[in-house]
N, C-alpha and C. Protein backbone atom coordinates (compact mmCIF):
# COMPACT_ATOMS: atom_id res chain seq x y z
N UNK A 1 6.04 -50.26 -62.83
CA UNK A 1 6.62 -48.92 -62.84
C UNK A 1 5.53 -47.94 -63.29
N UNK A 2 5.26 -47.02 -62.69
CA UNK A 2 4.52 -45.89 -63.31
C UNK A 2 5.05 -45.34 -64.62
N UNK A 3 4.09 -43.93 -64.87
CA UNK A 3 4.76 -43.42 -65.87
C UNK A 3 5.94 -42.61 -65.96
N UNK A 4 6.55 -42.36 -67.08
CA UNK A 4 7.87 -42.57 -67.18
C UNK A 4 7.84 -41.17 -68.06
N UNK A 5 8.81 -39.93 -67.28
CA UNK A 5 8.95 -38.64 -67.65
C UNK A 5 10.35 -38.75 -68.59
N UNK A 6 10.28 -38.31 -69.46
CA UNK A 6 11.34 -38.12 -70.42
C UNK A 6 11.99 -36.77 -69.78
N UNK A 7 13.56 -36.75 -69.79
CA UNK A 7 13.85 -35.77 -69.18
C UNK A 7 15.56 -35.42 -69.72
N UNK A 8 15.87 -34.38 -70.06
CA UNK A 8 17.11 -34.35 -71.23
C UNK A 8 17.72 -32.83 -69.85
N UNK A 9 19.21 -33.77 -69.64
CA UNK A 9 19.74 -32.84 -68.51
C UNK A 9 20.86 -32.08 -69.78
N UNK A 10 21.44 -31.56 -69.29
CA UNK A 10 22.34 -30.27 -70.35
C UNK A 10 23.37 -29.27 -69.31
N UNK A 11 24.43 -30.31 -69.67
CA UNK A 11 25.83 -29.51 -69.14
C UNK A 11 26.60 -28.60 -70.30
N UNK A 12 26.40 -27.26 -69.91
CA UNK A 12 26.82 -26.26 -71.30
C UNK A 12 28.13 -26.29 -71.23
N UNK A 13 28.69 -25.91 -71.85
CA UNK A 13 30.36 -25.59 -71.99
C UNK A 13 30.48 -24.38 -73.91
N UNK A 14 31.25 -23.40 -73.62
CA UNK A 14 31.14 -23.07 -74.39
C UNK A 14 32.39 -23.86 -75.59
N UNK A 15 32.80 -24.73 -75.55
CA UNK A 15 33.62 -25.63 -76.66
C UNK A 15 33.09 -26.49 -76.88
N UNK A 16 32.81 -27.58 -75.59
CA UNK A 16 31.79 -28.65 -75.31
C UNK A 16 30.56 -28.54 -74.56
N UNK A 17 29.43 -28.82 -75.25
CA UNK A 17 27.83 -29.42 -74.49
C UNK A 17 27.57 -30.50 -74.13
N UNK A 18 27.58 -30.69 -73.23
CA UNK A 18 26.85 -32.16 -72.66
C UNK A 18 25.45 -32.19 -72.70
N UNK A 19 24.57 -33.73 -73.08
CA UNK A 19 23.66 -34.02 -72.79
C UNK A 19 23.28 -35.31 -72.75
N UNK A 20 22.22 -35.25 -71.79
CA UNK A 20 21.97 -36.65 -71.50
C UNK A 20 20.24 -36.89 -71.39
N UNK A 21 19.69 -38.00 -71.95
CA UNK A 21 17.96 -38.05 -71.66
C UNK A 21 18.10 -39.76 -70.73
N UNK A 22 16.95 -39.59 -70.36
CA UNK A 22 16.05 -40.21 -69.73
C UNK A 22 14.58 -40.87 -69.63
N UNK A 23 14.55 -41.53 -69.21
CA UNK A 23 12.93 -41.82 -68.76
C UNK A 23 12.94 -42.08 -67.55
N UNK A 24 11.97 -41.43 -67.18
CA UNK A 24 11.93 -42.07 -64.96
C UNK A 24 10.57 -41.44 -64.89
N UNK A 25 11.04 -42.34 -63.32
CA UNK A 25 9.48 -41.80 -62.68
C UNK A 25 9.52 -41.41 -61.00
N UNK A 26 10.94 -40.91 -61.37
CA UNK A 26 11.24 -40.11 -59.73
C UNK A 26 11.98 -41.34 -59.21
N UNK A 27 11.95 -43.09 -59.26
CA UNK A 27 11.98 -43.51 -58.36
C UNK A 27 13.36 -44.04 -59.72
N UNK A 28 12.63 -45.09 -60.52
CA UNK A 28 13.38 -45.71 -61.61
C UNK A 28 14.32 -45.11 -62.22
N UNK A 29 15.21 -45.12 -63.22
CA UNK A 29 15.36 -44.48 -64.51
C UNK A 29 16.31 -45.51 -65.47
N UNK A 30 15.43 -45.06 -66.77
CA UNK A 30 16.12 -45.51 -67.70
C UNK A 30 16.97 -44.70 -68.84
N UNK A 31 18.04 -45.19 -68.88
CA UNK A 31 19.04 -44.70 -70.16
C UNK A 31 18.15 -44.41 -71.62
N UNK A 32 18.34 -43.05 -72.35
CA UNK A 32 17.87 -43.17 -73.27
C UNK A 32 18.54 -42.65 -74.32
N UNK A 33 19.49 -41.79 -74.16
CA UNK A 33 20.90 -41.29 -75.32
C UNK A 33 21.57 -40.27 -74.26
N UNK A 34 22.63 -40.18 -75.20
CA UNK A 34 23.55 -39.42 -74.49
C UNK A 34 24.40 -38.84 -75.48
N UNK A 35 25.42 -37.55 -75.51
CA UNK A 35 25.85 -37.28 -76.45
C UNK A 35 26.48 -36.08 -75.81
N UNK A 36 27.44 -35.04 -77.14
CA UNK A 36 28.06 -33.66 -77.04
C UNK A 36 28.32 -33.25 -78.26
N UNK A 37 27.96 -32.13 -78.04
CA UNK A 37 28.19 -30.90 -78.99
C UNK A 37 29.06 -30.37 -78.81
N UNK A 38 30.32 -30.63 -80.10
CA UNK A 38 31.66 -29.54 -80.09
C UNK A 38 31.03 -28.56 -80.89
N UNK A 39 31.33 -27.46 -79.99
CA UNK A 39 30.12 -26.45 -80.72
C UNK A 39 31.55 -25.71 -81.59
N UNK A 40 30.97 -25.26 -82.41
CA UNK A 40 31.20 -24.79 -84.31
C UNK A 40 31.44 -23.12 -84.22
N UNK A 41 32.32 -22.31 -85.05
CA UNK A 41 31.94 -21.05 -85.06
C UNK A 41 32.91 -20.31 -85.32
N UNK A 42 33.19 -19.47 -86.18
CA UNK A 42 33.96 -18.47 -86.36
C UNK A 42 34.14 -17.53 -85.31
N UNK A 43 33.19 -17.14 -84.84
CA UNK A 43 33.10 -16.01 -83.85
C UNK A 43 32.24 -16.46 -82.75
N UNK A 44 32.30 -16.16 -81.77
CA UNK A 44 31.12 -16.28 -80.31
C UNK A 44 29.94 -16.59 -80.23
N UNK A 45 30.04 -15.06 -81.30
CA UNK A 45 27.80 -15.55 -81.37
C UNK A 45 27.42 -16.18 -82.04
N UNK A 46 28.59 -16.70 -83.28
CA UNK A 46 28.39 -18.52 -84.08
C UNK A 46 28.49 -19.34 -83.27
N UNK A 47 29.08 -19.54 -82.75
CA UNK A 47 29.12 -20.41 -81.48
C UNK A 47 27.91 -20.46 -80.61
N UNK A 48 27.59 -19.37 -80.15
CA UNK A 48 26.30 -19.57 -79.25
C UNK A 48 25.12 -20.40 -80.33
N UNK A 49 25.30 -19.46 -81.48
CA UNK A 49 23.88 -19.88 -82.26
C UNK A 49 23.83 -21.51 -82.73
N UNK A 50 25.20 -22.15 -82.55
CA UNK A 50 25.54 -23.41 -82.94
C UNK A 50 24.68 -24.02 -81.51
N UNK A 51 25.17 -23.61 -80.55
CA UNK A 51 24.86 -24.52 -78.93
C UNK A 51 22.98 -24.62 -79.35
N UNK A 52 22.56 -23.61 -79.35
CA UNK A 52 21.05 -23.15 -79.84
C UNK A 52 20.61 -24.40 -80.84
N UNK A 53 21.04 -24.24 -81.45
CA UNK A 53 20.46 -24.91 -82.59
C UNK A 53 20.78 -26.63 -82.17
N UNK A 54 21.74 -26.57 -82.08
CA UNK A 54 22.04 -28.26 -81.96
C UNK A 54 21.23 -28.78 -80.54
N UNK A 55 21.13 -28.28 -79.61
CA UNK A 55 20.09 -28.64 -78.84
C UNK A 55 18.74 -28.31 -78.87
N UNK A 56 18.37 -27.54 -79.49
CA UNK A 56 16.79 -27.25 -80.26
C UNK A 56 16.79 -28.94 -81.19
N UNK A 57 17.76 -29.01 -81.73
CA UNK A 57 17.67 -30.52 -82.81
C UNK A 57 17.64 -31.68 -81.66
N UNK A 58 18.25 -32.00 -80.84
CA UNK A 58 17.68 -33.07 -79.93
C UNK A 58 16.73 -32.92 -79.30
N UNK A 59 16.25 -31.41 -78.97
CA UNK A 59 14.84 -31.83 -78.48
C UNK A 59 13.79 -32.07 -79.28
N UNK A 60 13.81 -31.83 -80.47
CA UNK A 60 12.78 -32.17 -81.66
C UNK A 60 12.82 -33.41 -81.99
N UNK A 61 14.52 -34.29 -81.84
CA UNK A 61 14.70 -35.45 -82.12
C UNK A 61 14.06 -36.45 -81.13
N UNK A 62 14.03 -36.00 -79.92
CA UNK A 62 13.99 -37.11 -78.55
C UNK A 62 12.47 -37.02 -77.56
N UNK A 63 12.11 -35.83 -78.28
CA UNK A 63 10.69 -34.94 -77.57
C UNK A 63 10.71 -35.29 -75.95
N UNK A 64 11.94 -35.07 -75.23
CA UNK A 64 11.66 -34.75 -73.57
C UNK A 64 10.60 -33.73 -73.69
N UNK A 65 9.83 -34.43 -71.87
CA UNK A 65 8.88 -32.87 -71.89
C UNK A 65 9.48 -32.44 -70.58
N UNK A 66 10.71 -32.67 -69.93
CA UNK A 66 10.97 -31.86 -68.90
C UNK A 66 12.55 -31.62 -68.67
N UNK A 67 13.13 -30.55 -68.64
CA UNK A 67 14.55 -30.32 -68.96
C UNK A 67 15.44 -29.71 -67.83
N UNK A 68 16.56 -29.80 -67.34
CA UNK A 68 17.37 -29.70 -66.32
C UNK A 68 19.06 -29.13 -66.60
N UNK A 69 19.30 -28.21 -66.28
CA UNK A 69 20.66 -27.20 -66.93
C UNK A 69 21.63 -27.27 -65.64
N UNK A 70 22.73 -27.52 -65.38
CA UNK A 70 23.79 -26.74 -64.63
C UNK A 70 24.01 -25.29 -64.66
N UNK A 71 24.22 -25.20 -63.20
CA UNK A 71 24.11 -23.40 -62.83
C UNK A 71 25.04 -23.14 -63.01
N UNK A 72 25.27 -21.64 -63.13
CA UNK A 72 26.69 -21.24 -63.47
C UNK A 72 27.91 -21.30 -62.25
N UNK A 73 29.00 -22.07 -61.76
CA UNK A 73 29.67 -21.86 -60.87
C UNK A 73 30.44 -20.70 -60.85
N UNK A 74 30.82 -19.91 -59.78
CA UNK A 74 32.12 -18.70 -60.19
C UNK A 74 33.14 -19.14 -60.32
N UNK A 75 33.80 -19.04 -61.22
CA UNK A 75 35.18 -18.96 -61.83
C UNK A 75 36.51 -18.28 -60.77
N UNK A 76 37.44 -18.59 -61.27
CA UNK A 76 39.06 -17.37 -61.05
C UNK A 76 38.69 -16.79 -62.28
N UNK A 77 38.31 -17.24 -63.23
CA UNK A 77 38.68 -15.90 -64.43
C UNK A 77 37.28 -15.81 -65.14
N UNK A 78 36.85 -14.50 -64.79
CA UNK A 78 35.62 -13.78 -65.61
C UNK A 78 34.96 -14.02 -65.99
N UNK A 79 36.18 -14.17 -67.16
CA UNK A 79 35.72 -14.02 -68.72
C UNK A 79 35.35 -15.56 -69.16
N UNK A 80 35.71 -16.64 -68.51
CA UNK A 80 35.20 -18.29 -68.81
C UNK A 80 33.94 -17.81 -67.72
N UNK A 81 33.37 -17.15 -66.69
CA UNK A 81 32.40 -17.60 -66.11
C UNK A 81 31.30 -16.89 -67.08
N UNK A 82 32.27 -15.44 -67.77
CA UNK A 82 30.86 -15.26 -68.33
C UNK A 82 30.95 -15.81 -69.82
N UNK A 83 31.48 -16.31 -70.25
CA UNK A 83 31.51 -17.20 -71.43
C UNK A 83 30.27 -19.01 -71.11
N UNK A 84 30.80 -18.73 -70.03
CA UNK A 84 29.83 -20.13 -69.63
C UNK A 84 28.31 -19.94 -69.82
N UNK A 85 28.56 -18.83 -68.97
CA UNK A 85 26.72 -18.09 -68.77
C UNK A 85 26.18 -18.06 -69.97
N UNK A 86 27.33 -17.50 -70.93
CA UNK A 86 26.70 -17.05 -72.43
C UNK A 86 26.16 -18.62 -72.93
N UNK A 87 26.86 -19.20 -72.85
CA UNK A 87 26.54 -21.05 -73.47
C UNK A 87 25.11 -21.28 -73.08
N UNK A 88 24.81 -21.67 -71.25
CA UNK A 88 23.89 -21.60 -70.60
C UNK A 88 22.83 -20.94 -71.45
N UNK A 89 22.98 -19.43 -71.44
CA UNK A 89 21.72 -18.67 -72.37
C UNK A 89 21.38 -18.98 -73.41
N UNK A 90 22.27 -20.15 -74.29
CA UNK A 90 22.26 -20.70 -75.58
C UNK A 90 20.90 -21.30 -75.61
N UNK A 91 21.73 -22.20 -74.64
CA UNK A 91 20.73 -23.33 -74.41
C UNK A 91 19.08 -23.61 -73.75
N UNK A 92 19.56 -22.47 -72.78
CA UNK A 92 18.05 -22.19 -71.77
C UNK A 92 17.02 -21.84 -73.37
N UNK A 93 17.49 -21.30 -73.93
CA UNK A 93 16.75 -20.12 -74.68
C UNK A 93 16.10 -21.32 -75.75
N UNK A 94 17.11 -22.52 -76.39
CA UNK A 94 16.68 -23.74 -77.19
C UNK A 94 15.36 -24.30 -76.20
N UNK A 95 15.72 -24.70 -75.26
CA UNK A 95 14.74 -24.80 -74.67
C UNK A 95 13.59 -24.75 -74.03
N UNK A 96 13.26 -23.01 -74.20
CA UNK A 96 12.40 -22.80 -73.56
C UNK A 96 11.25 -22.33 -74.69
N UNK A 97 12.18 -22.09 -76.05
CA UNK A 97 11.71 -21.51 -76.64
C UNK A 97 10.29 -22.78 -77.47
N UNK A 98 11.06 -23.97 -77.03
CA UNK A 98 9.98 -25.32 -77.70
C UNK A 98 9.12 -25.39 -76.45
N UNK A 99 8.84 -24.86 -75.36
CA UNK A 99 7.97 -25.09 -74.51
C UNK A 99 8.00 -25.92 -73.36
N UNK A 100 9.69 -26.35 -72.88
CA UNK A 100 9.74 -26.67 -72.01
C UNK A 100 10.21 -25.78 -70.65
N UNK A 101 9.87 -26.70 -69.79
CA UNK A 101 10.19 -25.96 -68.23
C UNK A 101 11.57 -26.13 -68.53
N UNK A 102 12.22 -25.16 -67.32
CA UNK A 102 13.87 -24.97 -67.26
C UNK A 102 14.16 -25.28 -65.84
N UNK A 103 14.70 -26.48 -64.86
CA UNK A 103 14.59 -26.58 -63.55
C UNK A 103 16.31 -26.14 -63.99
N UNK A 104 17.15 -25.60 -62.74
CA UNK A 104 18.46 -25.78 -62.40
C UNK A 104 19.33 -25.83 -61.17
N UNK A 105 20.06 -26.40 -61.75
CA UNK A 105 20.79 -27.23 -60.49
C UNK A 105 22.16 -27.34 -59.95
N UNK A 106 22.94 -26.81 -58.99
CA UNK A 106 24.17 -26.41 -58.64
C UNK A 106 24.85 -27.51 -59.06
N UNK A 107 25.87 -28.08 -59.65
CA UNK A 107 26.98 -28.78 -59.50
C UNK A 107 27.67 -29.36 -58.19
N UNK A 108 27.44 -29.49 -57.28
CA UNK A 108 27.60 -29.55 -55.86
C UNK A 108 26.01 -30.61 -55.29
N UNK A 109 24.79 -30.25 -56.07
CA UNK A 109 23.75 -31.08 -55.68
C UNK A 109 23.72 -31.91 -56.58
N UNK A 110 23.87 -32.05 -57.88
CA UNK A 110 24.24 -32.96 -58.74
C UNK A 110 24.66 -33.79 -58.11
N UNK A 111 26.02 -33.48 -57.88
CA UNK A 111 26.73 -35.10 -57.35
C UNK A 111 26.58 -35.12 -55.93
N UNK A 112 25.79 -34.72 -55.27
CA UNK A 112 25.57 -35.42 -54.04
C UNK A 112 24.53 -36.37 -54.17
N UNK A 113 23.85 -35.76 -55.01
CA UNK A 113 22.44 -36.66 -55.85
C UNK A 113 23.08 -38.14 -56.49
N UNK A 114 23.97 -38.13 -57.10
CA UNK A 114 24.38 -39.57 -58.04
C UNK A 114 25.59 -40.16 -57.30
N UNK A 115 26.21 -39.57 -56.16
CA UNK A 115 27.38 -40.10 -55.94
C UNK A 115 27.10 -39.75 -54.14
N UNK A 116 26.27 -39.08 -53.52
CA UNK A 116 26.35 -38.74 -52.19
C UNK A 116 27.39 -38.20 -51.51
N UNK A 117 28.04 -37.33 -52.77
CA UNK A 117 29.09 -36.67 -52.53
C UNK A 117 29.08 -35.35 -52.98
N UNK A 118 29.00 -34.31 -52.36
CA UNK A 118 28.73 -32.95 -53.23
C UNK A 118 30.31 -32.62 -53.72
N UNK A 119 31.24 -33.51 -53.14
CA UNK A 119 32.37 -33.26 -53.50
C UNK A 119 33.42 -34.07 -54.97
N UNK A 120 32.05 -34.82 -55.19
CA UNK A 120 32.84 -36.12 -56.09
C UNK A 120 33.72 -35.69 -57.71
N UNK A 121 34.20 -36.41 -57.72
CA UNK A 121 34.97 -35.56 -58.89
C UNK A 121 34.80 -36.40 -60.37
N UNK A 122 34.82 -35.76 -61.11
CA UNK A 122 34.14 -36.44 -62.41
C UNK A 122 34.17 -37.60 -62.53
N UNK A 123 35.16 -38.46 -62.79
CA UNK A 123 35.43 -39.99 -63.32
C UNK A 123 34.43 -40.87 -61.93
N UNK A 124 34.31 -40.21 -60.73
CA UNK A 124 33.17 -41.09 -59.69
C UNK A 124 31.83 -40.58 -60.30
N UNK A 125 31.93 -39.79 -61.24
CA UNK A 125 30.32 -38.91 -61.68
C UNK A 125 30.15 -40.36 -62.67
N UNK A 126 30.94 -40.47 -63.48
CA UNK A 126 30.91 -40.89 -64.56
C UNK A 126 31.00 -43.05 -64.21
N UNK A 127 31.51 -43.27 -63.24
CA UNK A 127 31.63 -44.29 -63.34
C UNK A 127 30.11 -44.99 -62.60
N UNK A 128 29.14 -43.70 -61.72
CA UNK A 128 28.48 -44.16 -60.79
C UNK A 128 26.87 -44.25 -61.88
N UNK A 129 26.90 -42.86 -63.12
CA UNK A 129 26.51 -42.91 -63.64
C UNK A 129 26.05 -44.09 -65.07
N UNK A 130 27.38 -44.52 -65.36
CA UNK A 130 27.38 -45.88 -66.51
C UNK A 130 26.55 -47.05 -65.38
N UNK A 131 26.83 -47.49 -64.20
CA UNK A 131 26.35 -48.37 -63.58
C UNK A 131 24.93 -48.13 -63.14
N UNK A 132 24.43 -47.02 -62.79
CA UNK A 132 23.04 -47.11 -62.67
C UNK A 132 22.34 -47.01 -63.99
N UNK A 133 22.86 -46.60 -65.15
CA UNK A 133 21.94 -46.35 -66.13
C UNK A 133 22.19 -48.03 -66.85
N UNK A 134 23.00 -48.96 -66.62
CA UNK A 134 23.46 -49.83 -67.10
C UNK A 134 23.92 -49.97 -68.80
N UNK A 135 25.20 -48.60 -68.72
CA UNK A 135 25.99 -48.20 -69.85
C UNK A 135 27.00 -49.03 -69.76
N UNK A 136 26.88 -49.66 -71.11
CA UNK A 136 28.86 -50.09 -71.53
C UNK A 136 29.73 -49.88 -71.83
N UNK A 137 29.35 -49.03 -72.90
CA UNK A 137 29.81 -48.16 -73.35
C UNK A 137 30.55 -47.29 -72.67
N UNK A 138 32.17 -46.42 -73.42
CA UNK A 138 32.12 -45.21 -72.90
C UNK A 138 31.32 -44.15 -73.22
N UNK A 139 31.61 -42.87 -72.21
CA UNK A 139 30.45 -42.00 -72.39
C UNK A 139 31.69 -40.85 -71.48
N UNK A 140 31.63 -39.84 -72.71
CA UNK A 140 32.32 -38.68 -72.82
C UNK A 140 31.80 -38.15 -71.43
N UNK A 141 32.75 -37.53 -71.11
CA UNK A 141 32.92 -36.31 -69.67
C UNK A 141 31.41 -35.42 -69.92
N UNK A 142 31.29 -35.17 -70.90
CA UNK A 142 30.44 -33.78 -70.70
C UNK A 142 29.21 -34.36 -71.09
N UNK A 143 28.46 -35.74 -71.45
CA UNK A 143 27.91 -36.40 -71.97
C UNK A 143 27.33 -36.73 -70.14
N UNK A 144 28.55 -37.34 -69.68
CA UNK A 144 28.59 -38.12 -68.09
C UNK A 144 27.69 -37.36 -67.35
N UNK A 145 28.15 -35.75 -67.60
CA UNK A 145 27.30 -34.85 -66.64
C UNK A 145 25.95 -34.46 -66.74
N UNK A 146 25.63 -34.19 -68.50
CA UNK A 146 24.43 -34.31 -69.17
C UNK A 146 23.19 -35.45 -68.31
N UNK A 147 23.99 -36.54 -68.50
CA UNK A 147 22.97 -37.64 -67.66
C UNK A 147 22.82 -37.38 -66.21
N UNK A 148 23.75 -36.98 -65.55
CA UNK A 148 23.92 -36.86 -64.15
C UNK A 148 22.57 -35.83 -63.94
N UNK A 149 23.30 -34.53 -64.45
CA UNK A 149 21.73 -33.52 -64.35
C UNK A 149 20.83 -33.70 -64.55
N UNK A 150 20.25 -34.89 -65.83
CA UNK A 150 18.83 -35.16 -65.72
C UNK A 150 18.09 -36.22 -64.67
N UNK A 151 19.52 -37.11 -64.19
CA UNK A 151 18.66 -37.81 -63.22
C UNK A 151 18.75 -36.76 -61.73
N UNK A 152 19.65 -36.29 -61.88
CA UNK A 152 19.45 -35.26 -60.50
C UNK A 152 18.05 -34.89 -60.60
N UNK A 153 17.79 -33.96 -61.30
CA UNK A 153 16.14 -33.50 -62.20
C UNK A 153 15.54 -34.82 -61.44
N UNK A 154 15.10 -35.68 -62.40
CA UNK A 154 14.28 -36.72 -61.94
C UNK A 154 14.16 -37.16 -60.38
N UNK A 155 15.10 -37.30 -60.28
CA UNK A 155 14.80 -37.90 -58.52
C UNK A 155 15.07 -36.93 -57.82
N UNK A 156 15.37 -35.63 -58.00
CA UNK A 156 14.68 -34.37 -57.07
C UNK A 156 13.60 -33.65 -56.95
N UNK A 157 12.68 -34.14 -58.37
CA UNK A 157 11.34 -33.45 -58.65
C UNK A 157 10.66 -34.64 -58.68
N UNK A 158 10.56 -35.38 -59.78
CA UNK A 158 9.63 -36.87 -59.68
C UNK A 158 9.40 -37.51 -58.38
N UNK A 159 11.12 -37.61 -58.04
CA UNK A 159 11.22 -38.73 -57.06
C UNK A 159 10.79 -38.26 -55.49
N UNK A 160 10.95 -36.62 -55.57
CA UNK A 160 10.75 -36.23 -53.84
C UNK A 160 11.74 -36.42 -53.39
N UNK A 161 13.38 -35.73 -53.99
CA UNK A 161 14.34 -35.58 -53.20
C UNK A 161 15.46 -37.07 -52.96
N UNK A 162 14.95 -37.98 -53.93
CA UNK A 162 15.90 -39.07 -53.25
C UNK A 162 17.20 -39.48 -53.98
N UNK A 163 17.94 -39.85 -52.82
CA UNK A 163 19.16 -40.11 -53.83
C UNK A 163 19.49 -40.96 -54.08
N UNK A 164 20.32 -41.23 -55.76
CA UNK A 164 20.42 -42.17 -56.47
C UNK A 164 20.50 -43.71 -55.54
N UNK A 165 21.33 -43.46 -54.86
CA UNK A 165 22.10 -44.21 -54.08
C UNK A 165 21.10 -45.10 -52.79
N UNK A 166 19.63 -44.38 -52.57
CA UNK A 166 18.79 -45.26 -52.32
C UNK A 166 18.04 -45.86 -52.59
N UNK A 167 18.09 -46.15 -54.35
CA UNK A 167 17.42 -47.17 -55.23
C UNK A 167 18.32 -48.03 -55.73
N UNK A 168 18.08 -49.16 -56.48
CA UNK A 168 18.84 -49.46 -57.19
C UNK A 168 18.27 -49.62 -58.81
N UNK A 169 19.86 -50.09 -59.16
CA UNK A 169 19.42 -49.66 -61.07
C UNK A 169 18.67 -50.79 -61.11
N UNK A 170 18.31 -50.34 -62.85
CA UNK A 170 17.17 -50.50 -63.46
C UNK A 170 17.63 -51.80 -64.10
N UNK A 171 16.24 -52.99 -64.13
CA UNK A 171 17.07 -54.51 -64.76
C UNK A 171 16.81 -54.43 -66.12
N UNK A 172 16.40 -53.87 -66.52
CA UNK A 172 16.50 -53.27 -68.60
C UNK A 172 16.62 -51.55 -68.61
N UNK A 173 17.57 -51.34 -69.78
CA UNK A 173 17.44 -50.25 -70.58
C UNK A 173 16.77 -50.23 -71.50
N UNK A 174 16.11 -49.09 -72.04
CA UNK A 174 15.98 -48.66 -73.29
C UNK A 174 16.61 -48.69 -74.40
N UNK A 175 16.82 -49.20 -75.28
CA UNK A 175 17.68 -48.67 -76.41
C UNK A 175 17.79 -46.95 -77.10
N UNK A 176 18.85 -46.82 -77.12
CA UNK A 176 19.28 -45.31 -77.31
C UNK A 176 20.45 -45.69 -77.87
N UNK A 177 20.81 -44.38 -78.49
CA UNK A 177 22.26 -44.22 -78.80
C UNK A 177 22.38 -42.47 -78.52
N UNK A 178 24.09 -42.83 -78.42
CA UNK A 178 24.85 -41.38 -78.43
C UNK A 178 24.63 -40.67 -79.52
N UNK A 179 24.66 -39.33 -80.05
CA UNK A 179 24.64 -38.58 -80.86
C UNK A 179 25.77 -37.72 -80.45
N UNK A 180 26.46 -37.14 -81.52
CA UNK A 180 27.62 -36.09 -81.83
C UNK A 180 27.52 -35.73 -82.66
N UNK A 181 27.59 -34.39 -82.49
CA UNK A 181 27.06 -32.94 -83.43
C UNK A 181 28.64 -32.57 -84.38
């Protein structure tokens, strides 16, 4: 196997954060934690500054050097799309501010990427995801997507576009664990 890009994907939610890391090399990937942030806060912009901070702390904890966000989808109502965005800015901002790149990625290429379905619906995100990363564990919804986005990341930039679904998984993991904030 070549070398192996550490890569921490990040599904925002402004209640729940997803995230998920990696190691790959475009072609491979290995499991390396996974986790969510019930983000904290009296008010909004406690809340944002919570999303901020708690993912500024896994990237100091896990040192990815290349990072991958979900785009904002439009909503029926506003005020969750721009509540989302606000999360998103949480996070872009944790991240960019330690010096990493910011790639992002529609929700629709995500899972055409891990499931060859731009249509797939979470629990196929999540079940296609535990089997290629070779998880036993459960692994929270917003955790599921976290990983999804970073291998999307990986095998759309490393890998040159390929999808999950024309490799197969990996015969060891890494040891990792989940974290919850």
């Amino acid at each position: 196997m070549s070398q192996l890009t550490r890569v921490i994907g990040i599904d925002p939610g402004s209640t729940i954060t997803g995230y998920g890391l990696i190691d790959s090399d475009g072609v491979r990937s290995v499991y390396v934690a996974h986790g969510h942030i019930r983000v904290k806060g009296e008010s909004f912009p406690d809340r944002l500054g919570h999303i901020h901070e708690a993912i500024g702390d896994v990237i100091d904890q896990w040192s990815p050097s290349s990072a991958a966000i979900e785009q904002v989808f439009v909503s029926n109502n506003p005020m969750s799309a721009l509540k989302l965005g606000q999360a998103r800015g949480a996070a872009i901002t944790a991240v960019v501010s330690r010096g990493l790149e910011m790639s992002e990625y529609a929700a629709r290429t995500v899972k055409q990427v891990v499931t060859g379905s731009g249509a797939a619906d979470k629990a196929a995100v999540q079940t296609l995801i535990k089997a290629h990363l070779d998880i036993t564990r459960a692994v929270q919804v917003d955790a599921a997507d976290g990983l999804a986005i970073a291998l999307c990341h990986a095998h759309s930039v490393l890998g040159g576009t390929r999808s999950l679904l024309s490799t197969s998984p990996p015969r060891k993991r890494a040891r990792g664990r989940g974290l919850r904030w």
